[in-house]
N, C-alpha and C. Protein backbone atom coordinates (compact mmCIF):
# COMPACT_ATOMS: atom_id res chain seq x y z
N UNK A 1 -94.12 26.01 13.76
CA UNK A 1 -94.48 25.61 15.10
C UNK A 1 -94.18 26.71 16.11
N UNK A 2 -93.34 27.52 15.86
CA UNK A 2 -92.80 28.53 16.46
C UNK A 2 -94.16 29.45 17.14
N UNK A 3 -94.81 29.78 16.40
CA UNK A 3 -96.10 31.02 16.70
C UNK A 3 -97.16 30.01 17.48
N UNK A 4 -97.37 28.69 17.03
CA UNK A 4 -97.93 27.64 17.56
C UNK A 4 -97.95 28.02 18.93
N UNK A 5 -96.61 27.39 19.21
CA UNK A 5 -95.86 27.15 20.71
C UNK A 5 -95.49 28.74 21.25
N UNK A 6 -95.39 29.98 20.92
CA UNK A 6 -95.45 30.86 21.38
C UNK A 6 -96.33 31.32 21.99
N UNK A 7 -97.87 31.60 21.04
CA UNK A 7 -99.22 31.57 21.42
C UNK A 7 -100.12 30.65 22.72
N UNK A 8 -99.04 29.62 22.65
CA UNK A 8 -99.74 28.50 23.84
C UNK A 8 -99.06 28.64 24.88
N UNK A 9 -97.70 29.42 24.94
CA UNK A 9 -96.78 29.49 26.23
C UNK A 9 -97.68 31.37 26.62
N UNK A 10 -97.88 32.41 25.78
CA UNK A 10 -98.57 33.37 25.98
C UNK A 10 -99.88 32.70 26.89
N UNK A 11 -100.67 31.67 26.88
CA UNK A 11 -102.56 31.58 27.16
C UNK A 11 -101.76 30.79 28.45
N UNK A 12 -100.72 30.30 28.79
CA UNK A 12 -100.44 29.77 30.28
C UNK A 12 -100.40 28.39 29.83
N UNK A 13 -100.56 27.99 28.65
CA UNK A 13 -100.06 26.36 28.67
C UNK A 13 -98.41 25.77 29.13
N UNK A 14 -98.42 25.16 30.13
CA UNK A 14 -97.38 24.46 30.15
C UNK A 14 -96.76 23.60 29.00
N UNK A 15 -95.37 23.82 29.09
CA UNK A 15 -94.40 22.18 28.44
C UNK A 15 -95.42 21.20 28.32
N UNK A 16 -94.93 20.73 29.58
CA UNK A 16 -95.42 19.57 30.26
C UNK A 16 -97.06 19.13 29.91
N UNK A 17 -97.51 19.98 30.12
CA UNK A 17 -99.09 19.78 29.22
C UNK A 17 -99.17 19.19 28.02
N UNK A 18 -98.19 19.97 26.81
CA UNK A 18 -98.47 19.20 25.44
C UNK A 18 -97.51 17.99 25.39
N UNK A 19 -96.79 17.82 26.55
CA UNK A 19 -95.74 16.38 26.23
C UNK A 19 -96.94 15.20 26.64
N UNK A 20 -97.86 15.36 27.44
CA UNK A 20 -98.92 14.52 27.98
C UNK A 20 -99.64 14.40 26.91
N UNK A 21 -100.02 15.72 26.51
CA UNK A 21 -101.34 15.16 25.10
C UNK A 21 -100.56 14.62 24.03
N UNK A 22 -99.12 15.17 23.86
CA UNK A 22 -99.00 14.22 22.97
C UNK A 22 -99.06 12.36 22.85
N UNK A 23 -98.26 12.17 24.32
CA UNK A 23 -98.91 10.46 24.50
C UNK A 23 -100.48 10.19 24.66
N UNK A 24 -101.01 11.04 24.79
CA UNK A 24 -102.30 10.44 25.12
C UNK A 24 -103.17 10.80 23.55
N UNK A 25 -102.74 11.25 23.13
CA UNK A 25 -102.95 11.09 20.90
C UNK A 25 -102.52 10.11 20.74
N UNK A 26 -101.43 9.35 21.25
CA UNK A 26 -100.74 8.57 20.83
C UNK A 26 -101.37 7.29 21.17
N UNK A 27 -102.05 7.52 22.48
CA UNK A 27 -102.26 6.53 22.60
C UNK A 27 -104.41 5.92 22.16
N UNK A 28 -104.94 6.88 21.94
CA UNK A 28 -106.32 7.28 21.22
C UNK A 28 -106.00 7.00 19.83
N UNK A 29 -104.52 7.09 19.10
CA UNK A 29 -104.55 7.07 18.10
C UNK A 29 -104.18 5.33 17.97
N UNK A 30 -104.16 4.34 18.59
CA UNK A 30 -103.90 3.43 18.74
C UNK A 30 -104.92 2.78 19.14
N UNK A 31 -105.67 3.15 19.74
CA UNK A 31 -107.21 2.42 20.38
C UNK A 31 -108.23 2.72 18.98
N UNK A 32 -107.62 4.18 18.25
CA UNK A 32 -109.19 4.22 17.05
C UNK A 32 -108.53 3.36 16.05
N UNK A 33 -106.65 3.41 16.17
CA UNK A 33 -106.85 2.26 14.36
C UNK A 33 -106.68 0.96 14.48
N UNK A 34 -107.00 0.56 15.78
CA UNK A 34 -107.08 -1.00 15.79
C UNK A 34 -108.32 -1.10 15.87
N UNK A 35 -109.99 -0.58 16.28
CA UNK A 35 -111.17 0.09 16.42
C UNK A 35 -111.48 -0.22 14.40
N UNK A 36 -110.43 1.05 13.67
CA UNK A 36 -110.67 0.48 12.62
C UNK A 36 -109.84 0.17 11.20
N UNK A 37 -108.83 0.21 11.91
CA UNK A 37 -107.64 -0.46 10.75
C UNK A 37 -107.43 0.62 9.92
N UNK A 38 -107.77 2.20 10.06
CA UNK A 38 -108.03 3.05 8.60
C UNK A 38 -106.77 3.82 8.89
N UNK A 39 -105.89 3.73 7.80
CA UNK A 39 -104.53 4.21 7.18
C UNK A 39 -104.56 5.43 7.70
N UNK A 40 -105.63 6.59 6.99
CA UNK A 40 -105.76 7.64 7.08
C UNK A 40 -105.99 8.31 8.63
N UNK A 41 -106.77 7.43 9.13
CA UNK A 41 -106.19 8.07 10.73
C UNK A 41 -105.39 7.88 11.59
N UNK A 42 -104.31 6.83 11.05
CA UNK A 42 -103.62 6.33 11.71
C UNK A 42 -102.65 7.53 11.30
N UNK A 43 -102.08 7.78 10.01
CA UNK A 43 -101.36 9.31 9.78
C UNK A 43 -101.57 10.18 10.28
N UNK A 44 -102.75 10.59 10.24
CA UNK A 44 -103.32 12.08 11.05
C UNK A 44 -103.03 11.58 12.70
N UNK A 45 -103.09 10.79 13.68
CA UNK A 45 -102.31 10.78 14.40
C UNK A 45 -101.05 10.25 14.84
N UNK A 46 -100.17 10.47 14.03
CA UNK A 46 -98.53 10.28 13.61
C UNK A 46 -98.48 11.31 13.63
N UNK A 47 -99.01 12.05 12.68
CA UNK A 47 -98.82 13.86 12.16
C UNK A 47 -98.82 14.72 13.68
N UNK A 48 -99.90 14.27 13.98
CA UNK A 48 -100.51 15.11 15.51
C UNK A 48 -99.29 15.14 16.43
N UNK A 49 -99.07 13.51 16.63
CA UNK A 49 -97.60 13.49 18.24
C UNK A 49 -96.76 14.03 17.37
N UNK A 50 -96.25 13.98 16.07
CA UNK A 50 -94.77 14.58 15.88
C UNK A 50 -95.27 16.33 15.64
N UNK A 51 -96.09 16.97 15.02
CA UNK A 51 -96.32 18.15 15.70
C UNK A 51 -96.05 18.55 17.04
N UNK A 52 -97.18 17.85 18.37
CA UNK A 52 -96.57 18.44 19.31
C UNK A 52 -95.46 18.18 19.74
N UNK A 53 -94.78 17.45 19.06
CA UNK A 53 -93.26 17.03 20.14
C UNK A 53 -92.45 18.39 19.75
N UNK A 54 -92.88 19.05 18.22
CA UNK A 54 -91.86 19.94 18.19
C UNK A 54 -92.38 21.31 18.88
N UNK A 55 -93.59 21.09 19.64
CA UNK A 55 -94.27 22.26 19.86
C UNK A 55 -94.09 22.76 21.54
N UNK A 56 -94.12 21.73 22.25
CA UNK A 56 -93.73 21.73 23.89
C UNK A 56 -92.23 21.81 23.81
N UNK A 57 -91.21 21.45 23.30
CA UNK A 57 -89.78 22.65 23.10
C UNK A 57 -89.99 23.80 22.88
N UNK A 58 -90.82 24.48 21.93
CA UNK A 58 -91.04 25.56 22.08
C UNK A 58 -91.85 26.72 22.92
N UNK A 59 -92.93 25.96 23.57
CA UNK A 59 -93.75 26.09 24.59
C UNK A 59 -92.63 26.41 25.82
N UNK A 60 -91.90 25.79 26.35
CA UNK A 60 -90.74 25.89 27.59
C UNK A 60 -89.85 26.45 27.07
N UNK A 61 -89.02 27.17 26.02
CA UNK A 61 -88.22 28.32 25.72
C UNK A 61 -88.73 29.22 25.88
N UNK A 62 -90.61 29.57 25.05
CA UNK A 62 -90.97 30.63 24.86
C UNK A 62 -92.02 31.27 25.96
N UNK A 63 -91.53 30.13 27.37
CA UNK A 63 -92.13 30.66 28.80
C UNK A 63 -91.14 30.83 29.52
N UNK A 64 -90.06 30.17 29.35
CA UNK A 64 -89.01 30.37 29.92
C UNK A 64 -88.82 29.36 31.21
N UNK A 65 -89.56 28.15 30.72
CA UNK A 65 -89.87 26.85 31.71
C UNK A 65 -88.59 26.04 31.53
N UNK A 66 -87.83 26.21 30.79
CA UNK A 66 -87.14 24.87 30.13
C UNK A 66 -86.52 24.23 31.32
N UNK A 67 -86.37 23.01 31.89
CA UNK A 67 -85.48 22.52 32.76
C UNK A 67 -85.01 21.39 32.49
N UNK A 68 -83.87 20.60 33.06
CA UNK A 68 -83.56 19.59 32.45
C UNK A 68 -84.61 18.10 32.93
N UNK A 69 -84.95 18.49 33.74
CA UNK A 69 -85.93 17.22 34.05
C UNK A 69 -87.34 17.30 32.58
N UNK A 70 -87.86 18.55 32.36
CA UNK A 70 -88.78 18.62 31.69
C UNK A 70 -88.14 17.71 30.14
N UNK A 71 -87.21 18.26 29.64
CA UNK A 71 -86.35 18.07 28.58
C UNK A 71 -85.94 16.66 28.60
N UNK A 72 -85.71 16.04 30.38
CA UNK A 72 -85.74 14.48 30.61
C UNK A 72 -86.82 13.70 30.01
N UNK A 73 -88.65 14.21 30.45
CA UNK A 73 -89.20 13.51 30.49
C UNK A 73 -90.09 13.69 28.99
N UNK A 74 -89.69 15.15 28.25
CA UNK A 74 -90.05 14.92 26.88
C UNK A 74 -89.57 13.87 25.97
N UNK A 75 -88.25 14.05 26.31
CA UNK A 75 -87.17 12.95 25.46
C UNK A 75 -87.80 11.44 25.79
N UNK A 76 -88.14 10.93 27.36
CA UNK A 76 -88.69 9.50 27.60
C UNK A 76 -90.51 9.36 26.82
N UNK A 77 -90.82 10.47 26.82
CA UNK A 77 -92.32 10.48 26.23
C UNK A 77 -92.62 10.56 24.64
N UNK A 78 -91.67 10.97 23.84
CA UNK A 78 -90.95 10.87 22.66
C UNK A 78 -91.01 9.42 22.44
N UNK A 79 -90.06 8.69 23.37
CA UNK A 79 -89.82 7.18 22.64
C UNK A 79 -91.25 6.40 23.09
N UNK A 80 -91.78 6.63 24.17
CA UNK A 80 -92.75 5.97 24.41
C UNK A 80 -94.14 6.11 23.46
N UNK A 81 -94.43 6.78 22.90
CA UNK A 81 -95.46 7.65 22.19
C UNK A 81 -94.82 7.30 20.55
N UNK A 82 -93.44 6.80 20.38
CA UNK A 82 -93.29 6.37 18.53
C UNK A 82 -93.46 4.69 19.18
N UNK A 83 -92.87 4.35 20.54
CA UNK A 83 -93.43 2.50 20.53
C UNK A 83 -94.84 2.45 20.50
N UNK A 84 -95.69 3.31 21.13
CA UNK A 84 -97.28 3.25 20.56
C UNK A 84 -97.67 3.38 19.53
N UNK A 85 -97.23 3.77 18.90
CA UNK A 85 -97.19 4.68 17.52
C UNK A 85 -97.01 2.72 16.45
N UNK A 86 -95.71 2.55 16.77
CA UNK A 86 -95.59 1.04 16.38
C UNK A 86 -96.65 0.02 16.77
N UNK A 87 -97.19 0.01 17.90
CA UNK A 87 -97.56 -1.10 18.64
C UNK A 87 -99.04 -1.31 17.99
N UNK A 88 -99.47 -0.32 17.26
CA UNK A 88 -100.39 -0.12 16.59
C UNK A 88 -100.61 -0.63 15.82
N UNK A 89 -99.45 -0.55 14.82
CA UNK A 89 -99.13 -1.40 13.80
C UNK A 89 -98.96 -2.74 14.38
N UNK A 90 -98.26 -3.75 14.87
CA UNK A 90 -98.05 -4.62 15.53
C UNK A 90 -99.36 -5.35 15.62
N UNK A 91 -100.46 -4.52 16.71
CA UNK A 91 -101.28 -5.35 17.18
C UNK A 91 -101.93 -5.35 15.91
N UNK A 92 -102.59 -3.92 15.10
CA UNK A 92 -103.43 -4.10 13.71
C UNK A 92 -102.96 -5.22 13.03
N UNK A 93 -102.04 -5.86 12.51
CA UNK A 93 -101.82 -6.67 11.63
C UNK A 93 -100.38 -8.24 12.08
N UNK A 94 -100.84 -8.31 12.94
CA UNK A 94 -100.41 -9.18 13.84
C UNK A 94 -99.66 -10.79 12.76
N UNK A 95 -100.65 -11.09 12.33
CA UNK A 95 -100.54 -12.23 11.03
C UNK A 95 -99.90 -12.19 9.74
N UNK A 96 -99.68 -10.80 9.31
CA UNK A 96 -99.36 -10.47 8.52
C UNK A 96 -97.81 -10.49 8.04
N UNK A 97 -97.18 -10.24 6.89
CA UNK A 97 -96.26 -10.46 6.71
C UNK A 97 -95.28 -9.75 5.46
N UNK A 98 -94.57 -9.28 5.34
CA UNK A 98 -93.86 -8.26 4.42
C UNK A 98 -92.60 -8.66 4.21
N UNK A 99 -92.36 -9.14 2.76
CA UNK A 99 -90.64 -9.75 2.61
C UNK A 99 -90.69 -11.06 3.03
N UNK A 100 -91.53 -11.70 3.37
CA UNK A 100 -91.32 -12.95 4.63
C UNK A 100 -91.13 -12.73 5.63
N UNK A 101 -91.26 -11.69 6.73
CA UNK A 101 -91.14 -11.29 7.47
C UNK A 101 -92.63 -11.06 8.13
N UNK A 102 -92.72 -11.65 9.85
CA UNK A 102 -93.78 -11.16 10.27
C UNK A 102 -93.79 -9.75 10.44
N UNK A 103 -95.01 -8.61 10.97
CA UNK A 103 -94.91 -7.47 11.13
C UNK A 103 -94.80 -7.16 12.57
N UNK A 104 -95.00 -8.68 13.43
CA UNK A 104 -94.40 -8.31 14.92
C UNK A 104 -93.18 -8.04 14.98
N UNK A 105 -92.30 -9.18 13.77
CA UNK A 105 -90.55 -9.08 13.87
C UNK A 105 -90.29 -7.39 13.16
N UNK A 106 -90.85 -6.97 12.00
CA UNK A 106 -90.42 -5.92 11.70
C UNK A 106 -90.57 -4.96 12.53
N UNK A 107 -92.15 -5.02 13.80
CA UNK A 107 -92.25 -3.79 14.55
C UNK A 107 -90.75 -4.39 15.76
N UNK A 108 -90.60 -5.01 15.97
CA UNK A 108 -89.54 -5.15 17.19
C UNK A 108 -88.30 -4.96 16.54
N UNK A 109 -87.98 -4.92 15.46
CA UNK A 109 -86.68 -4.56 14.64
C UNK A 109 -86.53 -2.75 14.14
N UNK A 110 -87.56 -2.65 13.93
CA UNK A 110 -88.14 -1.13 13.91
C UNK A 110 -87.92 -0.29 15.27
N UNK A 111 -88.59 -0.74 16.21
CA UNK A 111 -88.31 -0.23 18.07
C UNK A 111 -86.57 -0.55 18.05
N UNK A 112 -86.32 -1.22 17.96
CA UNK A 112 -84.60 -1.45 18.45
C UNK A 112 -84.19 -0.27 17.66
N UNK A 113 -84.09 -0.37 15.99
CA UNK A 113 -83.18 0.61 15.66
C UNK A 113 -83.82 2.19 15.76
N UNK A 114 -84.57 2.24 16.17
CA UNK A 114 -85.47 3.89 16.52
C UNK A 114 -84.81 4.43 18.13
N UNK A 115 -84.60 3.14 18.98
CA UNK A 115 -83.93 3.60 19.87
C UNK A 115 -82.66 3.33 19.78
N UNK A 116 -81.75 2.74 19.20
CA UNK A 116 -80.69 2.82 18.93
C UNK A 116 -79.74 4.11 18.36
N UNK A 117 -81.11 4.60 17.63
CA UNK A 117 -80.94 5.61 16.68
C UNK A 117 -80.71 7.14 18.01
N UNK A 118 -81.75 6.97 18.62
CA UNK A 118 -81.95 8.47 19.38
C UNK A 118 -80.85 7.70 20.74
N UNK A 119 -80.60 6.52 21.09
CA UNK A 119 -79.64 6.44 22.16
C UNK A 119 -77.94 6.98 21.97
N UNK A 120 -77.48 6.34 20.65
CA UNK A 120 -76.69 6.78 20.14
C UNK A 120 -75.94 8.20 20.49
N UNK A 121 -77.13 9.25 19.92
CA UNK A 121 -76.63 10.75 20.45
C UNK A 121 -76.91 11.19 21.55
N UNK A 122 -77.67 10.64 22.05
CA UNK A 122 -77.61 10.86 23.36
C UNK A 122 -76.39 10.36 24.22
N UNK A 123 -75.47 9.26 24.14
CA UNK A 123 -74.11 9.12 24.77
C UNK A 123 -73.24 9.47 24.21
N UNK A 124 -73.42 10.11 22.95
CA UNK A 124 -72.33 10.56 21.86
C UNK A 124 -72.23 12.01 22.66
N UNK A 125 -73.60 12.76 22.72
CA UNK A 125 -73.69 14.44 23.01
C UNK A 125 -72.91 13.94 24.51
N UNK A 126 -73.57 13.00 25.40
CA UNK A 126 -72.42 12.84 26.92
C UNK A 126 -71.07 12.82 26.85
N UNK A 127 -70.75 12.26 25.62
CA UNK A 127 -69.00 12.35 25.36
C UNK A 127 -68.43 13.41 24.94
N UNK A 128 -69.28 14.54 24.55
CA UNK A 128 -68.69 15.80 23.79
C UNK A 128 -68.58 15.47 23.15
N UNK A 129 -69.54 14.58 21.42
CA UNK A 129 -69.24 15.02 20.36
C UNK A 129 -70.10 16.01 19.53
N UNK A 130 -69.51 16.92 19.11
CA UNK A 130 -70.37 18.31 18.58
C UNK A 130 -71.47 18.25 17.33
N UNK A 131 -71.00 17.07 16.23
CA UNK A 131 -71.72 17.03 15.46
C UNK A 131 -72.46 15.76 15.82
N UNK A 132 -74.28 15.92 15.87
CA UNK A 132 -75.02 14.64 16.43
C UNK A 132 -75.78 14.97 15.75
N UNK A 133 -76.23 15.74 14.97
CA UNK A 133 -77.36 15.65 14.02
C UNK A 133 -77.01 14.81 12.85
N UNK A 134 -76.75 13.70 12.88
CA UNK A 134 -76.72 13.14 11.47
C UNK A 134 -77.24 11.73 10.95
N UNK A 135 -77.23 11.47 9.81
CA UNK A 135 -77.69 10.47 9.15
C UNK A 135 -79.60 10.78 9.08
N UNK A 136 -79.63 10.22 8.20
CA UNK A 136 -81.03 9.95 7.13
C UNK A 136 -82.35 9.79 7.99
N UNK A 137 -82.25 9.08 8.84
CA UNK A 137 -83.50 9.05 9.83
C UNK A 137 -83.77 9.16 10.73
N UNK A 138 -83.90 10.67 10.99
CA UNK A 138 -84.08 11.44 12.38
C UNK A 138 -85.62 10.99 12.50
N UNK A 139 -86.27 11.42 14.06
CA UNK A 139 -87.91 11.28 14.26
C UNK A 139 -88.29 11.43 13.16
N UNK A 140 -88.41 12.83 13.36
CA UNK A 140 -89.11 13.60 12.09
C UNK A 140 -89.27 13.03 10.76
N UNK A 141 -87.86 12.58 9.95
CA UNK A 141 -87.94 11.61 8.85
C UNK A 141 -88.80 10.43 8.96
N UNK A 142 -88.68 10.07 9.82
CA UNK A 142 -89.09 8.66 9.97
C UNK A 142 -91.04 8.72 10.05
N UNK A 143 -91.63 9.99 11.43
CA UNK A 143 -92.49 10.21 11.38
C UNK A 143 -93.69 10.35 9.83
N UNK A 144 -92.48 11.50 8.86
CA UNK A 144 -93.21 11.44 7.72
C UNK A 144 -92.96 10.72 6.93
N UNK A 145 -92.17 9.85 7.03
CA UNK A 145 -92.45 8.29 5.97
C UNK A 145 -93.47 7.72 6.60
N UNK A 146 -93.92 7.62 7.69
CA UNK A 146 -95.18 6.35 7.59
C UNK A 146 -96.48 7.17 7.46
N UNK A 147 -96.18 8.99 7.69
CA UNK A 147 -97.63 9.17 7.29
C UNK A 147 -97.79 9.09 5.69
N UNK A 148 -96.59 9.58 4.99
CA UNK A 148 -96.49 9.36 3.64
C UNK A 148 -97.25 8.24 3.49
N UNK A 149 -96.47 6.43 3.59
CA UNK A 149 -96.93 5.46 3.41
C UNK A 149 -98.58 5.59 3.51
N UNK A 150 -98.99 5.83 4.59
CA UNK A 150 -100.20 5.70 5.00
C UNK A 150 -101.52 6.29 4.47
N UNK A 151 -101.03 7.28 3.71
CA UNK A 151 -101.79 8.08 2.97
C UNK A 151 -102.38 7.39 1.66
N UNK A 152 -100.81 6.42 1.42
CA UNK A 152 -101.26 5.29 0.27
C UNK A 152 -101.61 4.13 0.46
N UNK A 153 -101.85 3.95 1.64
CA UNK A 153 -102.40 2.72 2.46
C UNK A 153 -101.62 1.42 1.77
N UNK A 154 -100.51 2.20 2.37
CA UNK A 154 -99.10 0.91 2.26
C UNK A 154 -98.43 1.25 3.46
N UNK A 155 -99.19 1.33 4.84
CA UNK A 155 -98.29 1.45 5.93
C UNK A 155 -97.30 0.57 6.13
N UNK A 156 -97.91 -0.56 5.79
CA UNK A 156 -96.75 -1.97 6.01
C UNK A 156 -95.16 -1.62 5.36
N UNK A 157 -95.37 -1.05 4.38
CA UNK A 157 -94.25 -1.06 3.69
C UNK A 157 -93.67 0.42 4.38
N UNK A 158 -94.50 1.20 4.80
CA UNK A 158 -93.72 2.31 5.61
C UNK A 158 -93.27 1.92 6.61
N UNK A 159 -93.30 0.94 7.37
CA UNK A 159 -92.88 0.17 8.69
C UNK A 159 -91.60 0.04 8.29
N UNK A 160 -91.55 -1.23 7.08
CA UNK A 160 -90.25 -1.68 6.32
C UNK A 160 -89.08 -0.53 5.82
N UNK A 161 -89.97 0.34 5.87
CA UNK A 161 -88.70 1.80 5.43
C UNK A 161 -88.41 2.12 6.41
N UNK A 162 -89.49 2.62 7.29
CA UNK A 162 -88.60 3.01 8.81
C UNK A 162 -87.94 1.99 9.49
N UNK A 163 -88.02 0.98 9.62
CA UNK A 163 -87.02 0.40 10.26
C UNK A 163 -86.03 0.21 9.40
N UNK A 164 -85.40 0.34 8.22
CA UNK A 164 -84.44 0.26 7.80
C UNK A 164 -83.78 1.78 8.00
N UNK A 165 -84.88 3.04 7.72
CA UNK A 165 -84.08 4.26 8.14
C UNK A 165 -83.87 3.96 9.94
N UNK A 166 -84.26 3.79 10.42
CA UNK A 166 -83.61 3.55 11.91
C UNK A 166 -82.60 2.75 11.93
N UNK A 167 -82.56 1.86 11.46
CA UNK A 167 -81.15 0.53 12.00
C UNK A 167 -80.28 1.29 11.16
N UNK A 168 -80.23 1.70 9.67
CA UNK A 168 -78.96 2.47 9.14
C UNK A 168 -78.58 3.55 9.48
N UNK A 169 -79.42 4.06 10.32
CA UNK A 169 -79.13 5.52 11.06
C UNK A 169 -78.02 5.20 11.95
N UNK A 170 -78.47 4.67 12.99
CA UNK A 170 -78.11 4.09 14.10
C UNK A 170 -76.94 3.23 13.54
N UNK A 171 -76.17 2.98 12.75
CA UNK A 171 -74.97 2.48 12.23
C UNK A 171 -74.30 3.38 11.68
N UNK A 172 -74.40 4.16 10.94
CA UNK A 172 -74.46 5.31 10.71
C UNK A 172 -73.61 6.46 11.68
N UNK A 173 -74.56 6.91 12.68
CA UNK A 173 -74.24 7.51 13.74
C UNK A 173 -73.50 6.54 14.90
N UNK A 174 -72.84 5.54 15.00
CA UNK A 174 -72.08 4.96 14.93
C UNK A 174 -70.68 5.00 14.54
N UNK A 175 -70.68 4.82 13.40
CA UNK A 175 -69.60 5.04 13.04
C UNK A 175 -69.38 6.51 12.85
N UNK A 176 -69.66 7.34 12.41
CA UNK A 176 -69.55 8.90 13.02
C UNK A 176 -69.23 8.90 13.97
N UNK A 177 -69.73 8.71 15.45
CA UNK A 177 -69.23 9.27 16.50
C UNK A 177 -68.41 8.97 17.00
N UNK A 178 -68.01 7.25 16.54
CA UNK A 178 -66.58 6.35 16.98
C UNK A 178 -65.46 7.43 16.28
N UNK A 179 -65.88 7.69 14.87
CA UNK A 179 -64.56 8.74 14.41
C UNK A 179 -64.34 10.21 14.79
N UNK A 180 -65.26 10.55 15.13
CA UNK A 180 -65.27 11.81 16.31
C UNK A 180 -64.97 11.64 17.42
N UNK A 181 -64.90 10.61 18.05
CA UNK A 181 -64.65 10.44 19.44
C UNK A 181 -62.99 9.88 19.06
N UNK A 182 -62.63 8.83 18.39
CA UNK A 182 -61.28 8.75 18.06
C UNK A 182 -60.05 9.93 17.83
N UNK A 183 -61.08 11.10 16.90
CA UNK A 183 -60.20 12.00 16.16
C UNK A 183 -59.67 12.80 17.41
N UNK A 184 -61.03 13.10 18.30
CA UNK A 184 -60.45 14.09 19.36
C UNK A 184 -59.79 13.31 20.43
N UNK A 185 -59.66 11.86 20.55
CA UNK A 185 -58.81 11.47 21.05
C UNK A 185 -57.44 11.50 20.87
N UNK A 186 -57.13 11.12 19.58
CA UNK A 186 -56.07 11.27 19.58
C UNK A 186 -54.96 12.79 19.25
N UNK A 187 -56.04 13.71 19.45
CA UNK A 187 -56.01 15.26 19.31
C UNK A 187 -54.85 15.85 20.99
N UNK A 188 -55.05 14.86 21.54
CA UNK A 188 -54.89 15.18 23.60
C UNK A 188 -53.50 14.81 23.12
């Protein structure tokens, strides 16, 4: 992504430019697979927003744009653009059901622990704890499990994986940061 996002900060593309197209893939990619239910494009735009998300970080380093508001409103366009990303799923198969489970309850159990997951380090990194990269289902993981799934046109069941990699993440990083935040407490 690096030469990607170098090449596009070289031609005058803004950050802020690919954080927009990425919701607005996100959200085209949600109007064509409810349009037509097809697995395969529903991946190819999964693939697309988590490409550019890693590509407008690099776009604002490699212009030298970076600010914290930009970095604010990537991070809010991030979560908004994986709940579309869900809602897709949601509305496509509304009736449906996995485990006994509807796929509205799994997409709203899925959204909780996805933001649980990225809220987490985000008040963990506010507390000063140094290690926040952890546990099993970062975006990225999560992103390529449902294009995986989807490729085998078993999205449903990629739903059911990502929300379990999100809620165990997010417990996970949890308990990590309670013992990082304890250890250096009681360090004073």
């Amino acid at each position: 992504m690096q030469p990607i996002g170098e090449r596009l900060a070289g031609a005058g593309v803004r950050p802020d430019t690919v954080t927009y197209l990425s919701l607005h893939l996100a959200i085209l990619g949600l109007v064509l697979f409810l349009l037509t239910l097809n697995q395969w494009l529903y991946a190819l735009f999964v693939f697309l927003v988590g490409i550019l998300d890693g590509i407008d970080g690099v776009v604002a380093r490699a212009s030298g744009s970076s600010t914290p508001m930009g970095a604010f409103t990537d991070s809010i366009m991030d979560k908004v653009s994986e709940i579309i990303l869900l809602l897709a799923l949601v509305l496509g198969f509304p009736d449906q059901s996995v485990l006994g489970v509807s796929v509205p309850v799994w997409g709203m159990l899925c959204v909780s622990g996805w933001i649980l997951t990225s809220y987490s380090r985000s008040r963990a990194e506010a507390l000063g704890v140094k290690d926040l990269d952890v546990g099993l289902g970062g975006r990225s993981e999560r992103l390529f499990t449902l294009i995986i799934f989807s490729l085998f046109f078993q999205v449903l069941w990629g739903l059911v994986v990502v929300t379990f990699m999100g809620v165990l993440t997010a417990a996970y990083r949890f308990y990590h940061y309670k013992r990082e935040l304890t250890d250096s407490y009681h360090q004073i």
